[in-house]
Structure formats: structure tokens, C-alpha cells
N, C-alpha and C. Protein backbone atom coordinates (compact mmCIF):
# COMPACT_ATOMS: atom_id res chain seq x y z
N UNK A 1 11.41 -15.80 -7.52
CA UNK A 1 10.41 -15.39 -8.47
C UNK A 1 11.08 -15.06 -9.79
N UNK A 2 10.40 -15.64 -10.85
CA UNK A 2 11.16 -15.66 -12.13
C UNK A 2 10.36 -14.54 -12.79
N UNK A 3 11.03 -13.10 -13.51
CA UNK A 3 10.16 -12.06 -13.72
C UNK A 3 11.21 -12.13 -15.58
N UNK A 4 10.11 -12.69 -16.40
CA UNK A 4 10.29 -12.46 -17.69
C UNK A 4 9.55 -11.19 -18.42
N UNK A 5 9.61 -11.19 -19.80
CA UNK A 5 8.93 -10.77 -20.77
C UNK A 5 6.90 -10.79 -20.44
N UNK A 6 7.07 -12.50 -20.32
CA UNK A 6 5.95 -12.70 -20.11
C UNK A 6 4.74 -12.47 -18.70
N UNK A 7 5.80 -12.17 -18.10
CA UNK A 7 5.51 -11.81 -16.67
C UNK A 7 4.93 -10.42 -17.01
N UNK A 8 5.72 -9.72 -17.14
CA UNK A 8 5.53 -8.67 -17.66
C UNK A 8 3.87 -8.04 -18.24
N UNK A 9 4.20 -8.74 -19.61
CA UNK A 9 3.05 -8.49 -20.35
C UNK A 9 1.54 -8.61 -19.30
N UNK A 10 1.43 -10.31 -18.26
CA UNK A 10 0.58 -10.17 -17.70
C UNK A 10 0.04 -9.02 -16.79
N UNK A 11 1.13 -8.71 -15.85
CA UNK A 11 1.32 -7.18 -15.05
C UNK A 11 0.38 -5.88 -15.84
N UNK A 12 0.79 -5.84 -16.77
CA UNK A 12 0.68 -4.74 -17.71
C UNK A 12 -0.78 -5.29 -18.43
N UNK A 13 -1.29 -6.16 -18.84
CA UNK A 13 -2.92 -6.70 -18.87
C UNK A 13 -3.41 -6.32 -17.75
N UNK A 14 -3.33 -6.58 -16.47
CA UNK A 14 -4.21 -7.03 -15.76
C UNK A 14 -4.30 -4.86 -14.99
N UNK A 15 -2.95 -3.95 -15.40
CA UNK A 15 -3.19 -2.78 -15.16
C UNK A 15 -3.61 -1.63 -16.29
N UNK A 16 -3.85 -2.60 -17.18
CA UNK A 16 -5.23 -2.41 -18.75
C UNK A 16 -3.97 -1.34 -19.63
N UNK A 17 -2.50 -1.98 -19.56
CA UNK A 17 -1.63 -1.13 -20.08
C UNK A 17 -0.63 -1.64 -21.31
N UNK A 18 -0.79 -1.38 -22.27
CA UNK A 18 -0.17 -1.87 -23.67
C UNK A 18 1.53 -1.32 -23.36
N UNK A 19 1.98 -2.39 -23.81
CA UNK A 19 3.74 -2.57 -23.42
C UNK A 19 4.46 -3.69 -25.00
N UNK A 20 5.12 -2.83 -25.44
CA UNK A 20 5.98 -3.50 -26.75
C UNK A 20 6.85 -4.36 -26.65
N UNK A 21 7.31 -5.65 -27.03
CA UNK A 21 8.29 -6.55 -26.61
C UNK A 21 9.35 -5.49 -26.31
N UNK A 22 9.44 -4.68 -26.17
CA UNK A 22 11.30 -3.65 -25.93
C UNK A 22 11.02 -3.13 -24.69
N UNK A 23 9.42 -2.75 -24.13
CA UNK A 23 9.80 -2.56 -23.44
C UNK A 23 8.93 -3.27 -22.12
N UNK A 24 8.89 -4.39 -22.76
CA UNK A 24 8.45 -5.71 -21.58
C UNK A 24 9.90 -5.93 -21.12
N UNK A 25 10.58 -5.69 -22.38
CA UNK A 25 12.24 -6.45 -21.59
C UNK A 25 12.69 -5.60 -20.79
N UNK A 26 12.61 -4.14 -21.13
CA UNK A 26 13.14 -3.40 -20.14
C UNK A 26 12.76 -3.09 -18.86
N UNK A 27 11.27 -3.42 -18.47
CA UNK A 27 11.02 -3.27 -17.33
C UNK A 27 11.23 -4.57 -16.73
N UNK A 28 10.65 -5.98 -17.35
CA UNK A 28 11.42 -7.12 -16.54
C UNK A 28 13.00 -6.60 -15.74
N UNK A 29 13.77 -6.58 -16.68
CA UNK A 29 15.33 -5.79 -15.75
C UNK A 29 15.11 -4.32 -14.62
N UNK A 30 14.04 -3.54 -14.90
CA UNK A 30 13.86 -3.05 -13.98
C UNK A 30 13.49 -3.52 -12.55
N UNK A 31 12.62 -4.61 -12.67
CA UNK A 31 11.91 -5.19 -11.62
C UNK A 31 13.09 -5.78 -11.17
N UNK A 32 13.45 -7.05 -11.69
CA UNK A 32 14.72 -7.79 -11.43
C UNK A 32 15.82 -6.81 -10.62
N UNK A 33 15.77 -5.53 -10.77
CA UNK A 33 16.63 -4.93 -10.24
C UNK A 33 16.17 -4.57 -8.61
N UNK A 34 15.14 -4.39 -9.17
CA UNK A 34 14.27 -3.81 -7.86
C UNK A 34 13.81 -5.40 -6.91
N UNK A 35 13.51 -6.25 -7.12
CA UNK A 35 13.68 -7.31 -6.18
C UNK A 35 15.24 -7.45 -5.42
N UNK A 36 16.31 -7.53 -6.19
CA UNK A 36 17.11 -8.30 -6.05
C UNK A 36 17.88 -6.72 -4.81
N UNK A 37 17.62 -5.50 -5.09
CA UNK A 37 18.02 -4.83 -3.74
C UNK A 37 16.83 -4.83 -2.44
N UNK A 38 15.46 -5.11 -2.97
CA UNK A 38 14.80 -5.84 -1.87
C UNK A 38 15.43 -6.78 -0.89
N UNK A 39 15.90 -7.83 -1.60
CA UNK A 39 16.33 -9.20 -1.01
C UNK A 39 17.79 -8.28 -0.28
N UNK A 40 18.73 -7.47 -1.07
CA UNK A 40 19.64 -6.95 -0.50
C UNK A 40 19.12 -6.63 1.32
N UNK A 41 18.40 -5.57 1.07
CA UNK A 41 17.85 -5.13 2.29
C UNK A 41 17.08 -5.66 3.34
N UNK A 42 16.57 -7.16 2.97
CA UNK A 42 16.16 -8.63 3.64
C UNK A 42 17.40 -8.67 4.78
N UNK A 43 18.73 -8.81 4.16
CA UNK A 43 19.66 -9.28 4.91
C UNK A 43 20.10 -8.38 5.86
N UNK A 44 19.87 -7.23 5.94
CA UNK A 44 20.07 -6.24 7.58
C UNK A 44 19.54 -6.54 8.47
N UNK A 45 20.51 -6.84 9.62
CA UNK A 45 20.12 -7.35 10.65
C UNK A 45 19.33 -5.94 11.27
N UNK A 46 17.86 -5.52 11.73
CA UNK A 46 17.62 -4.99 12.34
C UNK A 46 16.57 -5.28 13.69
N UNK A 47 17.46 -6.09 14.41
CA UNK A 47 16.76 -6.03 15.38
C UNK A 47 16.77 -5.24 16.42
N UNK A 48 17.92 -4.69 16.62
CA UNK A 48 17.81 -3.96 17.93
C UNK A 48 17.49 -1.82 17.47
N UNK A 49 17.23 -2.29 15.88
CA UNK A 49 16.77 -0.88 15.34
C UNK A 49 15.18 -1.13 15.95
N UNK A 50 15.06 1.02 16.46
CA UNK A 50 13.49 0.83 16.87
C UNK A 50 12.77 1.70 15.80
N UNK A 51 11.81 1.43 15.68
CA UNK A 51 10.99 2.39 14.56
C UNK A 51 10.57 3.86 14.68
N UNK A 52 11.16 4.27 14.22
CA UNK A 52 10.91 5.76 13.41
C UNK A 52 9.52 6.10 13.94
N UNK A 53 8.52 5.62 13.88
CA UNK A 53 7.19 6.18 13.53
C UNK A 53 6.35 5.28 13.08
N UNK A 54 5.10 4.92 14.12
CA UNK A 54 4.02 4.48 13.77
C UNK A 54 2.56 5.17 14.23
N UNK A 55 2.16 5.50 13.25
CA UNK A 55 0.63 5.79 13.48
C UNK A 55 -0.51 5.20 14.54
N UNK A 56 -0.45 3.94 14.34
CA UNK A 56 -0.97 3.36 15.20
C UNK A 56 -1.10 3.37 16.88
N UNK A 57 0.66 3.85 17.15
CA UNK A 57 1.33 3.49 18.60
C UNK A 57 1.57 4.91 18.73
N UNK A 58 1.03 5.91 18.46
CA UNK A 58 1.28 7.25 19.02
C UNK A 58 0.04 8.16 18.23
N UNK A 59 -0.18 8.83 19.70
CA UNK A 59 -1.60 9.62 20.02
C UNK A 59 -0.75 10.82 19.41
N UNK A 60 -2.10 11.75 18.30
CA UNK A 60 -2.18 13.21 17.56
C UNK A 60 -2.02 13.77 19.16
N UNK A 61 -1.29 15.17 18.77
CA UNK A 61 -0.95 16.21 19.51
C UNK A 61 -1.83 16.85 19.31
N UNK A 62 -2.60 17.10 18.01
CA UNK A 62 -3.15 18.13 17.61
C UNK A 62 -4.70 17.69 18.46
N UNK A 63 -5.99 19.21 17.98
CA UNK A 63 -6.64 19.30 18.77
C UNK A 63 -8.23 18.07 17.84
N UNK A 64 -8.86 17.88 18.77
CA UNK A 64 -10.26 16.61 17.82
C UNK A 64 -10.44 17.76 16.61
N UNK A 65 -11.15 16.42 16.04
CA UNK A 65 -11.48 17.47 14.42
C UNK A 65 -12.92 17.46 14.66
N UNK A 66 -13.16 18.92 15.34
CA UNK A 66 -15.02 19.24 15.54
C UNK A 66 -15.23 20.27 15.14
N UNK A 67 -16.31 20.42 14.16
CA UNK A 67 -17.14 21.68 13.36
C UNK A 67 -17.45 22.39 14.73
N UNK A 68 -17.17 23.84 14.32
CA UNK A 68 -17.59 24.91 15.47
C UNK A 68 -17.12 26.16 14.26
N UNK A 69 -17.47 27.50 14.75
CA UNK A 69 -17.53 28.51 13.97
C UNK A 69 -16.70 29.65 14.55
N UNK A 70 -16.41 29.71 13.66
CA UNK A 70 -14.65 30.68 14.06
C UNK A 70 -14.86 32.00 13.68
N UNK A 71 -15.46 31.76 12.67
CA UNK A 71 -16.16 33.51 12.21
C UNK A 71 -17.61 34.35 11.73
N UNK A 72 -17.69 35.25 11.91
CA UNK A 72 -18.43 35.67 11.50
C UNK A 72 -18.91 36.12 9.97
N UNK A 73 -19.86 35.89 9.75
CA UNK A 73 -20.51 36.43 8.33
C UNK A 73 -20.16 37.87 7.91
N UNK A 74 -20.63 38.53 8.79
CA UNK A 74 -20.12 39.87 8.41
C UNK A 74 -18.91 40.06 8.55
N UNK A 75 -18.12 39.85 9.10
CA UNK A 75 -16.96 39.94 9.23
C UNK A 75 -15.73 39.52 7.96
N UNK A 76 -16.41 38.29 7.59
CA UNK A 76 -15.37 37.47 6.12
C UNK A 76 -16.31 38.77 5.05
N UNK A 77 -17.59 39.02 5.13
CA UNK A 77 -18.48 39.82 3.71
C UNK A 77 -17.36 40.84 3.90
N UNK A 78 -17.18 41.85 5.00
CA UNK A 78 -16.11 43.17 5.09
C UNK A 78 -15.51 42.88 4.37
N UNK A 79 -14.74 41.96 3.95
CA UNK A 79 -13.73 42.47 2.72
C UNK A 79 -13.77 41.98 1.45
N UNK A 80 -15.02 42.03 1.14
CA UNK A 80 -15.82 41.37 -0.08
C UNK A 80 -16.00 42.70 -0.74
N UNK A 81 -15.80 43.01 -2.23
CA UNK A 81 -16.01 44.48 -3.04
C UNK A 81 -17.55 44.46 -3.19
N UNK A 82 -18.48 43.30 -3.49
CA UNK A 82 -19.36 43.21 -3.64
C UNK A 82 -20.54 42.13 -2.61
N UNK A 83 -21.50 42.61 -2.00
CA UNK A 83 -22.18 41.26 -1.14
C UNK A 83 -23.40 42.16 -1.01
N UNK A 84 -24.55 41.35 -0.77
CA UNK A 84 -25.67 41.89 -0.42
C UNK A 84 -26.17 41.44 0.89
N UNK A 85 -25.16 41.41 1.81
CA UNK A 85 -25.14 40.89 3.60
C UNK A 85 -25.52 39.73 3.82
N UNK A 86 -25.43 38.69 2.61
CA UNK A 86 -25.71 37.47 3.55
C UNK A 86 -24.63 36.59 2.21
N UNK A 87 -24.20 36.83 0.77
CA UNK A 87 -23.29 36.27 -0.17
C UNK A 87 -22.99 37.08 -0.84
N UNK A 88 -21.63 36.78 -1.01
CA UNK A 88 -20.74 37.51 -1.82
C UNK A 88 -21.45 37.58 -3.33
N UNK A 89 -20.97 38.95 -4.04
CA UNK A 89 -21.56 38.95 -5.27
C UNK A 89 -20.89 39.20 -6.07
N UNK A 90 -20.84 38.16 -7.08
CA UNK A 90 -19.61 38.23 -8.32
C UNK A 90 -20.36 37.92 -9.90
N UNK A 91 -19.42 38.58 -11.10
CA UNK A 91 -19.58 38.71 -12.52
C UNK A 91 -20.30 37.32 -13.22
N UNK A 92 -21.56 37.52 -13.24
CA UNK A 92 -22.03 35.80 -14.19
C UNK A 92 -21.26 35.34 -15.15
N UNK A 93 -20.99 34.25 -14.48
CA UNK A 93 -19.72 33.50 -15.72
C UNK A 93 -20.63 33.29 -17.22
N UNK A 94 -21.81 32.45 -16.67
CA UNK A 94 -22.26 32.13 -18.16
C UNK A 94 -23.46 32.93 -18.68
């Protein structure tokens, strides 16, 4: 993949982002940099590496995610300075 100036500029159109010939060139060499240790890391042999971690292939520990009620009303109002037993009552902003 050939990553110019012009390459560039399109990249940077199509992510609605204004880029100056100085620094179309400089990110072309960024990219170029960044492919070319891609391709580096192409060449590791990893086959007999096993994966770290996939989402897919391993079941949450944790518990289902189901609405149920943990507390009480009066109980969270108790340490409210102000409530009239059913919402908290605070300073009108506007």
C-alpha cells in the first residue's frame, strides 16, 4: 500500500478534517511507520501462543444484570438535610 501526501489528504476529507501540505507529509511518515511495524509483527511466528482473553469463549463470573431493590426510601432520605418523605429537597437553581 502506497501511503502519500495524497492519500492522506483523502483520509483527512472523508474524516471532514483540514490538513496543510506539512502536515499531510508528516502523517503519511507516520502511517508508513505504523504499517511497516505492523508488517514487522505479521512475521511472529505465533502459533503455538494461546490467547490471553476472549470475550466470546469465557462465561462472566459476575452475577445477571437484574433490576431488584436494594434499598429503602427512607432509609437513602435519612441522610438527606432536607426531604419531605418521599424527595429530597434542594436550593432552586433557576
Amino acid at each position: 500500500m502506497k501511503i502519500d501526501n495524497e492519500y492522506v489528504s483523502r483520509i483527512a476529507a472523508l474524516a471532514r478534517l483540514e490538513t496543510s501540505p506539512e502536515q499531510a507529509e508528516k502523517f503519511a511518515a507516520q502511517f508508513r511507520d505504523i504499517i511497516s511495524y505492523m508488517d514487522t509483527l505479521n512475521q511472529i511466528d505465533t502459533a503455538g501462543v494461546e490467547p490471553f482473553y476472549s470475550p466470546s469463549q469465557n462465561m462472566s463470573v459476575m452475577r445477571e444484570d437484574e433490576a431488584r431493590s436494594t434499598c429503602r426510601r427512607s432509609d437513602i432520605l435519612a441522610n438527606a438535610p432536607h426531604h419531605d418523605g418521599e424527595y429530597f429537597i434542594v436550593p432552586r437553581i433557576i
